[in-house]
PDB file of N, CA and C in Angstrom:
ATOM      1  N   UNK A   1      38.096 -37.282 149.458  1.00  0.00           N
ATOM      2  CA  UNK A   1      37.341 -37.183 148.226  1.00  0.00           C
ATOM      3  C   UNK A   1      37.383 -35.737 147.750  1.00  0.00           C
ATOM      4  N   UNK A   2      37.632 -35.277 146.490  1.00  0.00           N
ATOM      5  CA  UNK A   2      38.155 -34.313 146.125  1.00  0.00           C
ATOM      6  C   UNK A   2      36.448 -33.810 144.814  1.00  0.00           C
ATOM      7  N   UNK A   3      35.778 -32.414 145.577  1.00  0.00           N
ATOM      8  CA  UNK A   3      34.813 -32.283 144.149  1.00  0.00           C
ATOM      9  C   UNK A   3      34.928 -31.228 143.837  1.00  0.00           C
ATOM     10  N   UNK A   4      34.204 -30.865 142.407  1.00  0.00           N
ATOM     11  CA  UNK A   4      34.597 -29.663 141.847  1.00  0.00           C
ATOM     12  C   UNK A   4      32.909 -29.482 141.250  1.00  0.00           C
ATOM     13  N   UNK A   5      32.590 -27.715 140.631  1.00  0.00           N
ATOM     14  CA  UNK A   5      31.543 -27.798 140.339  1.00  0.00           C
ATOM     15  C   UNK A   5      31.637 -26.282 139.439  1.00  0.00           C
ATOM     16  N   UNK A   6      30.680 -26.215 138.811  1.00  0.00           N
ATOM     17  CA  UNK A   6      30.376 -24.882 137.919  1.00  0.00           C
ATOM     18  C   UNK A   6      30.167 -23.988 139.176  1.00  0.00           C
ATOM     19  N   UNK A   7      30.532 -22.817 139.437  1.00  0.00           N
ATOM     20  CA  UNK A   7      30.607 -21.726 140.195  1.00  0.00           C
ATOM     21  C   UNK A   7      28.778 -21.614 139.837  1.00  0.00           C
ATOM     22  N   UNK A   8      28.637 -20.912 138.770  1.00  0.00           N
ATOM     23  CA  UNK A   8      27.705 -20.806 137.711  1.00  0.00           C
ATOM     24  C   UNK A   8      26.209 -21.394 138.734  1.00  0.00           C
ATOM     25  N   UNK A   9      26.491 -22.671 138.281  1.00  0.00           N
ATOM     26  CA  UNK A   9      25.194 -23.970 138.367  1.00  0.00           C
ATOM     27  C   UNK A   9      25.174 -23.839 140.150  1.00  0.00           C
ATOM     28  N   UNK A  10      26.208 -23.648 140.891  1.00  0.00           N
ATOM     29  CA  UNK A  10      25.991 -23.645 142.254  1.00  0.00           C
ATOM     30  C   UNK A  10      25.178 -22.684 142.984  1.00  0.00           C
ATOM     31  N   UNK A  11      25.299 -21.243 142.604  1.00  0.00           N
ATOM     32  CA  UNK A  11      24.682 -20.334 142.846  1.00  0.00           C
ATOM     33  C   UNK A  11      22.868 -20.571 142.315  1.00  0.00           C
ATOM     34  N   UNK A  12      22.896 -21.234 140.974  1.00  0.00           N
ATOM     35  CA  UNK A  12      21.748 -21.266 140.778  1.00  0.00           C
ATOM     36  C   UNK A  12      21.008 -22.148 141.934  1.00  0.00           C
ATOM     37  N   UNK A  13      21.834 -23.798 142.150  1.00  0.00           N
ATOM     38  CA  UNK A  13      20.517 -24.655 142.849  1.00  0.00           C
ATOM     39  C   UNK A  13      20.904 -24.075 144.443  1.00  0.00           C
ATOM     40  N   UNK A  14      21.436 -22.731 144.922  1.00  0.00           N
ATOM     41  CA  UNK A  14      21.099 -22.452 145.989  1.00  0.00           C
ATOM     42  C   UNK A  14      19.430 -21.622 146.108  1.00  0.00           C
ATOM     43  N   UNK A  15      19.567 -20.809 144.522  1.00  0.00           N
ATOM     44  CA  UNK A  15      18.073 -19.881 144.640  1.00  0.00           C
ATOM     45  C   UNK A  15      17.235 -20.718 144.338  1.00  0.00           C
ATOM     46  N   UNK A  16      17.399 -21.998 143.710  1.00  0.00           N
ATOM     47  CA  UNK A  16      16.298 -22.446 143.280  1.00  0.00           C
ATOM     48  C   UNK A  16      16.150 -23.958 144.173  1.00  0.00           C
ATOM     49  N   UNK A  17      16.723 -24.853 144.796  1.00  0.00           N
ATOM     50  CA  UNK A  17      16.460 -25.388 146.443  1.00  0.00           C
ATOM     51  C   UNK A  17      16.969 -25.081 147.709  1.00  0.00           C
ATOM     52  N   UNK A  18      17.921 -23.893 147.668  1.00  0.00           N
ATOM     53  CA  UNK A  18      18.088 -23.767 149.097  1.00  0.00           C
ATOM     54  C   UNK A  18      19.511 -24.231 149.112  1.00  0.00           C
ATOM     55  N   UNK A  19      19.840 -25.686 148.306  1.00  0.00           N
ATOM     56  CA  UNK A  19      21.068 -26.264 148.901  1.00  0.00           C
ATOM     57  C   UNK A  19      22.483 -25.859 147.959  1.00  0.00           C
ATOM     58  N   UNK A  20      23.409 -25.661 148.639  1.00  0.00           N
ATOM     59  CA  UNK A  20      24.959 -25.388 148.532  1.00  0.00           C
ATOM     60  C   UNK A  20      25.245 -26.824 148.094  1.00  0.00           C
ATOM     61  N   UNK A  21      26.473 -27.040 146.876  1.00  0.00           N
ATOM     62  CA  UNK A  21      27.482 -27.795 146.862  1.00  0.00           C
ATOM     63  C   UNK A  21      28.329 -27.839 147.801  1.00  0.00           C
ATOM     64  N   UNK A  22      28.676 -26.768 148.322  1.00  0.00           N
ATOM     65  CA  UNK A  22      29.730 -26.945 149.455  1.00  0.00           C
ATOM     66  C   UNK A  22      29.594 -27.799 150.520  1.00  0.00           C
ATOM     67  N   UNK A  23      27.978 -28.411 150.550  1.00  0.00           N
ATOM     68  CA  UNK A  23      27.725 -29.110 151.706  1.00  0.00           C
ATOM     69  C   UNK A  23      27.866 -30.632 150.885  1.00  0.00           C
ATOM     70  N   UNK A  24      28.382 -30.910 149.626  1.00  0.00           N
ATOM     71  CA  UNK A  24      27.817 -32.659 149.438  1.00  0.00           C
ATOM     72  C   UNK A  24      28.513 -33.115 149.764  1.00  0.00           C
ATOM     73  N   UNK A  25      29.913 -33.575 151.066  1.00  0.00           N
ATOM     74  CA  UNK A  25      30.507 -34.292 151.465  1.00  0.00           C
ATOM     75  C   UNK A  25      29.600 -34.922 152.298  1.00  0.00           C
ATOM     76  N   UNK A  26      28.659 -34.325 152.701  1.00  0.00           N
ATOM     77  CA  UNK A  26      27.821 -34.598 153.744  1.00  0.00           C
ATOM     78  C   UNK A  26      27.260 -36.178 153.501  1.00  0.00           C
ATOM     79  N   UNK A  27      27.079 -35.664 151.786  1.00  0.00           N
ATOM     80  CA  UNK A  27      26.358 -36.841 151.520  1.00  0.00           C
ATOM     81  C   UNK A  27      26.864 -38.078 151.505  1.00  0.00           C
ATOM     82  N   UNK A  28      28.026 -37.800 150.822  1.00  0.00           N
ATOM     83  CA  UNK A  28      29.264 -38.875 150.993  1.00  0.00           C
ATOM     84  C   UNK A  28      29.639 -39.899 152.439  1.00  0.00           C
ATOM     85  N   UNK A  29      29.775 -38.646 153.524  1.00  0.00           N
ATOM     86  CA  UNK A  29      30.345 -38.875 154.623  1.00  0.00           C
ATOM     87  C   UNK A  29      29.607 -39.727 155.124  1.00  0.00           C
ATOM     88  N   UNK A  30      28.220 -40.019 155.135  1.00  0.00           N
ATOM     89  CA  UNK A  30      27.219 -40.485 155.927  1.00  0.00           C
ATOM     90  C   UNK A  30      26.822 -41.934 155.338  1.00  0.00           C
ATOM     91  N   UNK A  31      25.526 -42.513 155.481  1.00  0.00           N
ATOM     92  CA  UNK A  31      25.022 -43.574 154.797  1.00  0.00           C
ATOM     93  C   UNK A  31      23.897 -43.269 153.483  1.00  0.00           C
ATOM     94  N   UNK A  32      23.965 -43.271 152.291  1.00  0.00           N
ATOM     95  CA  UNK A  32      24.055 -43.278 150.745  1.00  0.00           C
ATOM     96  C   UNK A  32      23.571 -44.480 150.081  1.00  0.00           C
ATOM     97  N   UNK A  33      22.388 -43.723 149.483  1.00  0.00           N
ATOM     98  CA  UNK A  33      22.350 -44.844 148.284  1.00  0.00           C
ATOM     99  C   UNK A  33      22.653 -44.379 146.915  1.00  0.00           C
ATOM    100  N   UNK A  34      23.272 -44.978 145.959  1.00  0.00           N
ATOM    101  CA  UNK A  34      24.022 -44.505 144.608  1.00  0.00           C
ATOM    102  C   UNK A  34      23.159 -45.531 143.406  1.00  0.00           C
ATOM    103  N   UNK A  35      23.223 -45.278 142.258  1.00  0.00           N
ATOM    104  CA  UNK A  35      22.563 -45.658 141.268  1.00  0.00           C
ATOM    105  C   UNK A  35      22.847 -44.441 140.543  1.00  0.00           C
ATOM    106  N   UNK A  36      22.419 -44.836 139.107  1.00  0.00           N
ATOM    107  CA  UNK A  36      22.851 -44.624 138.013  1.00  0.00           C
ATOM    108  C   UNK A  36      21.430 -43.119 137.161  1.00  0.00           C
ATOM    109  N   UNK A  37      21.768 -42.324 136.470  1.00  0.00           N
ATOM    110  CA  UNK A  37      21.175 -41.744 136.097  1.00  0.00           C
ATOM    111  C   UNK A  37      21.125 -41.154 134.913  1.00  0.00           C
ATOM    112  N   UNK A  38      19.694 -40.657 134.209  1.00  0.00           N
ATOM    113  CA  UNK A  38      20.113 -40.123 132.774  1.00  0.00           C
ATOM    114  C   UNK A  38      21.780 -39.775 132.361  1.00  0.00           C
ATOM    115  N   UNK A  39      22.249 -40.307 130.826  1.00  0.00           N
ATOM    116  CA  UNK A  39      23.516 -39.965 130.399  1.00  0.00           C
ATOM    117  C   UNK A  39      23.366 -38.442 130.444  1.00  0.00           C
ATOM    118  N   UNK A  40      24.183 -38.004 130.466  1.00  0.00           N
ATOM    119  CA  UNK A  40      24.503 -36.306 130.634  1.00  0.00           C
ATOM    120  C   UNK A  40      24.824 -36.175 128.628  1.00  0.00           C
ATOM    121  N   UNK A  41      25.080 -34.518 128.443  1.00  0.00           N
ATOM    122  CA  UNK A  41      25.688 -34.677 127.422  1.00  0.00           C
ATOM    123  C   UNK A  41      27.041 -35.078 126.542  1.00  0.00           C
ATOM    124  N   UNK A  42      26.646 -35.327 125.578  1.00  0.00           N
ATOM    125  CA  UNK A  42      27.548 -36.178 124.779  1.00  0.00           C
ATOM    126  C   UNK A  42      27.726 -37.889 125.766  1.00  0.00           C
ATOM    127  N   UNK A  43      26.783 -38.400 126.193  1.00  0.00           N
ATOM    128  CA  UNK A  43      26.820 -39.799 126.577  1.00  0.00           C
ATOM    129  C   UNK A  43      27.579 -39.531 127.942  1.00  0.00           C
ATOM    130  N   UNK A  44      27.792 -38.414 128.484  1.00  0.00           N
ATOM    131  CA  UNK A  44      28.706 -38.685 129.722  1.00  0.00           C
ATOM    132  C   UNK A  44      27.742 -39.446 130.739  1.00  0.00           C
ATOM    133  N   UNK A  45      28.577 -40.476 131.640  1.00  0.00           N
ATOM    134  CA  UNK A  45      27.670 -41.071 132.446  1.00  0.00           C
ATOM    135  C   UNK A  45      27.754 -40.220 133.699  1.00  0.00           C
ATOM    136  N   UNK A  46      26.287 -40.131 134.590  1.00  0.00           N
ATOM    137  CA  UNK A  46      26.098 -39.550 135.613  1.00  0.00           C
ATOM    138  C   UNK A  46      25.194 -40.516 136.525  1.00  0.00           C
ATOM    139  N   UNK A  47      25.324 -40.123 137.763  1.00  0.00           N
ATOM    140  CA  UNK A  47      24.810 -40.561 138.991  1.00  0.00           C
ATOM    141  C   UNK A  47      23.963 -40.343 139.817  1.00  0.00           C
ATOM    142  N   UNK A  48      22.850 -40.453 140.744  1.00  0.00           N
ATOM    143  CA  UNK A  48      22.070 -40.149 141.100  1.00  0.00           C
ATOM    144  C   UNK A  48      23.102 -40.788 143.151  1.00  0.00           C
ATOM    145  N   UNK A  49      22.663 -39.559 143.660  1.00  0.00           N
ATOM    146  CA  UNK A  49      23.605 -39.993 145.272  1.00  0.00           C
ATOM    147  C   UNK A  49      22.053 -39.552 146.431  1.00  0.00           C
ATOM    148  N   UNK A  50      21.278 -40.624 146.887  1.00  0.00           N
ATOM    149  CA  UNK A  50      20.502 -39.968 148.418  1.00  0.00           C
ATOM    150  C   UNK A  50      21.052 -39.890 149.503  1.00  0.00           C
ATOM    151  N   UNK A  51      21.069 -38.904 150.385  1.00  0.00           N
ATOM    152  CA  UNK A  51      21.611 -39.530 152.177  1.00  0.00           C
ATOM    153  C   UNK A  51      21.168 -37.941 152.391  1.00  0.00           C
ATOM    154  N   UNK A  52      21.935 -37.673 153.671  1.00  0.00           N
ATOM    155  CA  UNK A  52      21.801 -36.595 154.565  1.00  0.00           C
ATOM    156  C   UNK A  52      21.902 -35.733 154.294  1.00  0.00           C
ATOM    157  N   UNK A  53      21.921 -34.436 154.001  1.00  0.00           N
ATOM    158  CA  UNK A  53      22.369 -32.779 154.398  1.00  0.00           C
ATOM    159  C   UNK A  53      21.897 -32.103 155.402  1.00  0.00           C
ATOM    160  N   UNK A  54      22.679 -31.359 156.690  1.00  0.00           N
ATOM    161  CA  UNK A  54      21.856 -30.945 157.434  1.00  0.00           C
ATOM    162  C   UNK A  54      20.368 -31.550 158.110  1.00  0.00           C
ATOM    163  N   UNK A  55      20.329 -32.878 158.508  1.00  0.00           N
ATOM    164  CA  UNK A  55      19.077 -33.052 158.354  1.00  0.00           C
ATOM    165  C   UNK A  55      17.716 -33.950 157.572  1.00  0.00           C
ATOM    166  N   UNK A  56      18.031 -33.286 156.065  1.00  0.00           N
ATOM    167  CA  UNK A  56      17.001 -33.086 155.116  1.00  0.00           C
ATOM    168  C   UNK A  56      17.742 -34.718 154.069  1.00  0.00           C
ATOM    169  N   UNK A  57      16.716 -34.943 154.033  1.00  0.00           N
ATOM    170  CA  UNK A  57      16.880 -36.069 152.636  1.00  0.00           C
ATOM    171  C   UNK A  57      17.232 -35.309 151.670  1.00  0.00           C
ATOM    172  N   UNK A  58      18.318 -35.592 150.763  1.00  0.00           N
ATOM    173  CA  UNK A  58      18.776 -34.839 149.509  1.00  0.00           C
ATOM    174  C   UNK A  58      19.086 -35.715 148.533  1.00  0.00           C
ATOM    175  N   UNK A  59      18.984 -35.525 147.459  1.00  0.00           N
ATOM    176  CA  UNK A  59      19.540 -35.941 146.183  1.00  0.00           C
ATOM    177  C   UNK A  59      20.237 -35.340 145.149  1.00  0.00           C
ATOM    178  N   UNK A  60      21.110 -36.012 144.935  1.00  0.00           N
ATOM    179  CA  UNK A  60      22.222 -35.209 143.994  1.00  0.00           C
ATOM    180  C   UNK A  60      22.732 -35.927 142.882  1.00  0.00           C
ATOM    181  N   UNK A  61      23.007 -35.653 141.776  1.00  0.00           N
ATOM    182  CA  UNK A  61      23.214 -36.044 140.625  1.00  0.00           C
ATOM    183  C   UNK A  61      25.077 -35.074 140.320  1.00  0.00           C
ATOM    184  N   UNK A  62      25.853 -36.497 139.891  1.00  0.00           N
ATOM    185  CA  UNK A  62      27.087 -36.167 139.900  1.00  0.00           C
ATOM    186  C   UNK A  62      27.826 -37.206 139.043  1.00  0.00           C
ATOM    187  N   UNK A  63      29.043 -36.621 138.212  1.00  0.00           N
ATOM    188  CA  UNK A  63      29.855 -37.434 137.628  1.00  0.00           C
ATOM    189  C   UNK A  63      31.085 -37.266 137.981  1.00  0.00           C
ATOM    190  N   UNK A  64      31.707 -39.015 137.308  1.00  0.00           N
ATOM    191  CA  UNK A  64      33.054 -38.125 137.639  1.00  0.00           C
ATOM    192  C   UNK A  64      33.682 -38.022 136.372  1.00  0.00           C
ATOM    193  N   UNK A  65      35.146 -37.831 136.861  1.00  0.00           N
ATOM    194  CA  UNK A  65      35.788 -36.819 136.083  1.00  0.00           C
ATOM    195  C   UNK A  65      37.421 -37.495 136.370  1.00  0.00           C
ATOM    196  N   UNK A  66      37.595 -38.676 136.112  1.00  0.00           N
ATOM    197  CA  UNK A  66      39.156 -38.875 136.841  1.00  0.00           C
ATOM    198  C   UNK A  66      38.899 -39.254 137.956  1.00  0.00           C
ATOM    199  N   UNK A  67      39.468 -38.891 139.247  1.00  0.00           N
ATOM    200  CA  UNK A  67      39.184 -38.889 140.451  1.00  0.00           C
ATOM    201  C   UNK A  67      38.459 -38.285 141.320  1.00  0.00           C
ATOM    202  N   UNK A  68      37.484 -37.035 140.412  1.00  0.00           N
ATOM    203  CA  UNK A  68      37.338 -36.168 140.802  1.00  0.00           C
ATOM    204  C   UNK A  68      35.118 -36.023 140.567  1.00  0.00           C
ATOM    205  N   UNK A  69      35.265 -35.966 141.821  1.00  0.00           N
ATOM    206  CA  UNK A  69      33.741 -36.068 141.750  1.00  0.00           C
ATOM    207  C   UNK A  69      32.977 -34.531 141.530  1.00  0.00           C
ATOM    208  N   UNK A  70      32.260 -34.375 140.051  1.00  0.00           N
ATOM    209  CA  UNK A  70      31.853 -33.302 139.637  1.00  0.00           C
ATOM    210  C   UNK A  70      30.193 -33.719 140.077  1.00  0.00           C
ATOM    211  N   UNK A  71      29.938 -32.060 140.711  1.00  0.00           N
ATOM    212  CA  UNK A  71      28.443 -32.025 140.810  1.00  0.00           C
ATOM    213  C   UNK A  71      27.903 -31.595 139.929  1.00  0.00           C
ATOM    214  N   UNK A  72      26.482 -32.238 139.767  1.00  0.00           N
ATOM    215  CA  UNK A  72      25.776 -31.301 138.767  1.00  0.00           C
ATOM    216  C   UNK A  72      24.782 -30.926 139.380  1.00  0.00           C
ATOM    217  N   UNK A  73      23.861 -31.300 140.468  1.00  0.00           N
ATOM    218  CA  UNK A  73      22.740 -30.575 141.070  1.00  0.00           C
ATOM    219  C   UNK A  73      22.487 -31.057 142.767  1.00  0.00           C
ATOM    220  N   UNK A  74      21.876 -30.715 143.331  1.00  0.00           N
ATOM    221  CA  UNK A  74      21.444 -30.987 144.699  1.00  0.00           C
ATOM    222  C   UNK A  74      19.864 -30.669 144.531  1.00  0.00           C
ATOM    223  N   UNK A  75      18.906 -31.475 145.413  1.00  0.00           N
ATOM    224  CA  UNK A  75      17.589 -30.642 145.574  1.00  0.00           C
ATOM    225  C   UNK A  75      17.573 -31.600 146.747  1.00  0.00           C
ATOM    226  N   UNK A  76      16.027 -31.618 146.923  1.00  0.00           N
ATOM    227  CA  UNK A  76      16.102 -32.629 148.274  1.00  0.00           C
ATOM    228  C   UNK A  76      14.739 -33.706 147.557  1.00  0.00           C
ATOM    229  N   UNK A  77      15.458 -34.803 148.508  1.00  0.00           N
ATOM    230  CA  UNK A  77      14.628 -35.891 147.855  1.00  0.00           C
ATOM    231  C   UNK A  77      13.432 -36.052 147.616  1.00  0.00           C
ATOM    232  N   UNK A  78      12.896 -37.110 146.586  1.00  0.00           N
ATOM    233  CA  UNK A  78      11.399 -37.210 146.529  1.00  0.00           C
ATOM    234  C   UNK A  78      10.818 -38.477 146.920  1.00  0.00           C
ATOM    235  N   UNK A  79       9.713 -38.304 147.685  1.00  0.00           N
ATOM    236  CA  UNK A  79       9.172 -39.691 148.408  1.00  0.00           C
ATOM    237  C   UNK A  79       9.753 -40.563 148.375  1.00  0.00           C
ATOM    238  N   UNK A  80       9.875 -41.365 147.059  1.00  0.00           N
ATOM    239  CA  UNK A  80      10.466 -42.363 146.744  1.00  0.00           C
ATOM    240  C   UNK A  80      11.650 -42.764 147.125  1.00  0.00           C
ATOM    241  N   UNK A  81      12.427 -41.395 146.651  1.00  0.00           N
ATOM    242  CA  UNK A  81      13.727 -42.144 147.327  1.00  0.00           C
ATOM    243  C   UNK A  81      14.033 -42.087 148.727  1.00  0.00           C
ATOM    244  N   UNK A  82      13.434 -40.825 149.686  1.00  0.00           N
ATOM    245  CA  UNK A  82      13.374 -40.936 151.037  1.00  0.00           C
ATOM    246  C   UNK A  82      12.935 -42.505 151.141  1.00  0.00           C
ATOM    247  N   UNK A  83      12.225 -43.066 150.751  1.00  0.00           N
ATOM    248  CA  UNK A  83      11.577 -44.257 151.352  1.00  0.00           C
ATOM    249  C   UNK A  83      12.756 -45.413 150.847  1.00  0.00           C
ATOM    250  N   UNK A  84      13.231 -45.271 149.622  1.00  0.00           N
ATOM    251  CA  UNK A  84      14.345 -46.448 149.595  1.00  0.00           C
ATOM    252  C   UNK A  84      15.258 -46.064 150.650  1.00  0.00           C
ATOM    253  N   UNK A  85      16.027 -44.740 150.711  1.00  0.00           N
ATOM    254  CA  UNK A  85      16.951 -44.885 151.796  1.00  0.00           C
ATOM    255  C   UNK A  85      16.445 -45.539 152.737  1.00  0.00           C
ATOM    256  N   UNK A  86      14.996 -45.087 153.586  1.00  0.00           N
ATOM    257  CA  UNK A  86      14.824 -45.217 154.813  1.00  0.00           C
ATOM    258  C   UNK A  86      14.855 -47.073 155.207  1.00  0.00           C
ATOM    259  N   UNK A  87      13.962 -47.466 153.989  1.00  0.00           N
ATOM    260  CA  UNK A  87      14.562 -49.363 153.607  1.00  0.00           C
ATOM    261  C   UNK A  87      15.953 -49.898 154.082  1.00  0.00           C
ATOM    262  N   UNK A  88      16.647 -49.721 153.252  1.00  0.00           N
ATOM    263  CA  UNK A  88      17.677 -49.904 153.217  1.00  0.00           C
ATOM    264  C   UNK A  88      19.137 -48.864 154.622  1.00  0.00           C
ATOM    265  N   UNK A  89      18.690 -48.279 154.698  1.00  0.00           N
ATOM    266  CA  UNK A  89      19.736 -47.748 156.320  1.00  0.00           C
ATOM    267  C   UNK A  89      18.369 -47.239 157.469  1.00  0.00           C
ATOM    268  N   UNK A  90      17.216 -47.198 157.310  1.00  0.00           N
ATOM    269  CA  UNK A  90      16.225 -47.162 158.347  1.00  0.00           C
ATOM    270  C   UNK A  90      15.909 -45.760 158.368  1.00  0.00           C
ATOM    271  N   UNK A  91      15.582 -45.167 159.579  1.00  0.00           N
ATOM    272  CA  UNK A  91      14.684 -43.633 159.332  1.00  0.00           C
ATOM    273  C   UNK A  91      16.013 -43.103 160.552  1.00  0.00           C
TER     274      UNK A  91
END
């Protein structure tokens, strides 16, 4: 799986949650729940991804692009969706 991301936007959601793009294979690699999220601009469709990092429940919002999976943010999850993952693949 091949991703790409704003240099820019990466540096920001490290000062502002802590988490690196460089780590969202993680999220991929592991067990994931995916669903659909606000259109981005100009109608682009985007994604909402929960599972692992290091640990920590995370959520990430991403489109693609071709084949090519573009990030747009990382933070770490909120109740809610910790609790659907944990449903659906357990704790």
């Amino acid at each position: 799986m091949e991703f790409e991301w704003d240099d820019n936007k990466r540096l920001k959601n490290i000062e502002r949650h802590g988490l690196d793009f460089l780590d969202v294979w993680q999220l991929f690699d592991g067990d994931y729940i995916k669903g659909p999220a606000k259109l981005g601009e100009g109608g682009e469709e985007r994604f909402l991804i929960t599972g692992m990092i290091h640990g920590l429940y995370v959520t990430g919002v991403f489109t693609m692009r071709g084949t090519v999976t573009r990030v747009i943010s990382l933070r770490r999850a909120r109740n809610n969706e910790r609790r659907e993952h944990e449903e659906i693949h357990g704790s």
